[in-house]
C-alpha atoms as a PDB file:
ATOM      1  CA  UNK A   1      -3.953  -6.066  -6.999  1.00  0.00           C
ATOM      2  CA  UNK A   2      -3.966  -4.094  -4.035  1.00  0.00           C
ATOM      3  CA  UNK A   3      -5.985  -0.872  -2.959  1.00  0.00           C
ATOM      4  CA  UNK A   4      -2.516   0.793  -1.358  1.00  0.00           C
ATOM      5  CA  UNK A   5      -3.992   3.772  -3.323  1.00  0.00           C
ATOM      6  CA  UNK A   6      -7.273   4.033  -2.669  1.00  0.00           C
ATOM      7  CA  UNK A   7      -6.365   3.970   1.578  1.00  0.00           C
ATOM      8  CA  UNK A   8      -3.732   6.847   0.923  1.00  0.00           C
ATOM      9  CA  UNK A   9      -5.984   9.512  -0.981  1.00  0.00           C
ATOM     10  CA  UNK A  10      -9.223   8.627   2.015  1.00  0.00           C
ATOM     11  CA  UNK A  11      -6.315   9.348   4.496  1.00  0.00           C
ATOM     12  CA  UNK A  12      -4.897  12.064   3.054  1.00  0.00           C
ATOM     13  CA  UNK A  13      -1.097  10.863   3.140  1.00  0.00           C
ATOM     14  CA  UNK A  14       1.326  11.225   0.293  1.00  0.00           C
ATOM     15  CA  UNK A  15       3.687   8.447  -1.512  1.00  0.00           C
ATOM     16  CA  UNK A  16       6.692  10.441  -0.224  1.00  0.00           C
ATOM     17  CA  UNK A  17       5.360   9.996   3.404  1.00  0.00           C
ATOM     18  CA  UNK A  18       4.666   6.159   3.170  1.00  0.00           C
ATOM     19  CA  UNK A  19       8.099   5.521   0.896  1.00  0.00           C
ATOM     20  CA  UNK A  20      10.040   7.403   4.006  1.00  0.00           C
ATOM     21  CA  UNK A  21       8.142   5.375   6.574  1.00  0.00           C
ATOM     22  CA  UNK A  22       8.992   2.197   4.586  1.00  0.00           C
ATOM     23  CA  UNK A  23      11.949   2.863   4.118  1.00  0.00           C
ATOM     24  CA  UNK A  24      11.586   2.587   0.099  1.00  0.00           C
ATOM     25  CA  UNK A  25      12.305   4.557  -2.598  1.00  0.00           C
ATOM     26  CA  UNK A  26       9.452   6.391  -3.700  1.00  0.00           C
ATOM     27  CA  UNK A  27      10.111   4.770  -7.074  1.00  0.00           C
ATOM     28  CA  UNK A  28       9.123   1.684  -5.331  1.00  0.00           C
ATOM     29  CA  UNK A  29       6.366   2.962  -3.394  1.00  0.00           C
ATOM     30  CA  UNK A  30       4.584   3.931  -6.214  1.00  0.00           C
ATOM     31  CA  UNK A  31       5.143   0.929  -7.983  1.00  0.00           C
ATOM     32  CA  UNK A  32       3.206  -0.378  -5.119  1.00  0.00           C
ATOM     33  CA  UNK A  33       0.546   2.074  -5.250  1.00  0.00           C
ATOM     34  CA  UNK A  34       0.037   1.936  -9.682  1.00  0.00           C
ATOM     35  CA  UNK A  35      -0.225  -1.505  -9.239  1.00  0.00           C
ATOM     36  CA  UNK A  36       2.532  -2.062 -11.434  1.00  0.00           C
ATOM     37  CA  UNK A  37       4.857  -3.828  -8.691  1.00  0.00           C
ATOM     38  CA  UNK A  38       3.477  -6.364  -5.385  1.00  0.00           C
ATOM     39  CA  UNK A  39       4.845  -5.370  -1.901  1.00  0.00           C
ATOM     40  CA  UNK A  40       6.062  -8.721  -0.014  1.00  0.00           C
ATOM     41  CA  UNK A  41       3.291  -9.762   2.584  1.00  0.00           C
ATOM     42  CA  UNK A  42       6.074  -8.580   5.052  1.00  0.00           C
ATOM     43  CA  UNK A  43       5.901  -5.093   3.333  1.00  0.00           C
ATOM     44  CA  UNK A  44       2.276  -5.365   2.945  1.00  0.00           C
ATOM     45  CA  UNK A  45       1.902  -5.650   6.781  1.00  0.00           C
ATOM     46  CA  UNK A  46       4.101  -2.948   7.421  1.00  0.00           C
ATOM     47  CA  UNK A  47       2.085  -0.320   5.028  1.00  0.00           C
ATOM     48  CA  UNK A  48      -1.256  -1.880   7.188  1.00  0.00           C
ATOM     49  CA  UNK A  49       0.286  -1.172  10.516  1.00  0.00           C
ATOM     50  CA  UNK A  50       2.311   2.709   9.164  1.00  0.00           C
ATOM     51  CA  UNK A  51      -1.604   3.508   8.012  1.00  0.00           C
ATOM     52  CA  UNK A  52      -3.188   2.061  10.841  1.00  0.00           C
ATOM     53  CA  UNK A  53      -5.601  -0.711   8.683  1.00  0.00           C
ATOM     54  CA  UNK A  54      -6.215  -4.237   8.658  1.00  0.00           C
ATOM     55  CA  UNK A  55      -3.911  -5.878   6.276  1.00  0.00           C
ATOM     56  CA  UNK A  56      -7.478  -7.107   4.653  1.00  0.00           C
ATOM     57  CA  UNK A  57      -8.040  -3.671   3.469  1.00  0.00           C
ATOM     58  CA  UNK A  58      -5.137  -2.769   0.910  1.00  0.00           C
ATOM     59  CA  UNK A  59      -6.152  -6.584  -0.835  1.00  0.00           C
ATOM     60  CA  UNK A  60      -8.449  -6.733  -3.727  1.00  0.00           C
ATOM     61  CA  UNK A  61     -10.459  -9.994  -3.840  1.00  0.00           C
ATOM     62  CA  UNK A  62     -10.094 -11.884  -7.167  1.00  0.00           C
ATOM     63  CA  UNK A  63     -13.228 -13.761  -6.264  1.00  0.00           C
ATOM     64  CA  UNK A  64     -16.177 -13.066  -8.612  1.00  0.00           C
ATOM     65  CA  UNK A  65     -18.900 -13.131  -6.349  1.00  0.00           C
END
C-alpha cells in the first residue's frame, strides 16, 4: 500500500501533473495512486523527489503496532 494519494490531495497536485512528470500514462499513475498497481522502488523514489517528500512518506507500514 502506499499513501501516493493522500500526499497529492495535502499538496494540491493532480494525477495528470505527476503522470507527465513521470513520464507515465495517467492510466498508470492512477493505478499507483488507487492502490490497485505498486510503482518500482525506482519509481517510488522518483514520485518522493517530483513531490519533494521522503520516500518514507508515500509507504504504509504493515506493522500492527
Amino acid at each position: 500500500m502506499n499513501r501516493i494519494k493522500e500526499v497529492l490531495e495535502e499538496k494540491g497536485i493532480k494525477q495528470i501533473w505527476l503522470s507527465e512528470k513521470l513520464n507515465k500514462s495517467y492510466n498508470m499513475v492512477n493505478a499507483y495512486v488507487q492502490n490497485r498497481r505498486q510503482p518500482s522502488l525506482f519509481d517510488l523514489n522518483r514520485i518522493a523527489d517530483i513531490l519533494e517528500v521522503d520516500i518514507k512518506e508515500l509507504i504504509v507500514s504493515n506493522i500492527k503496532k
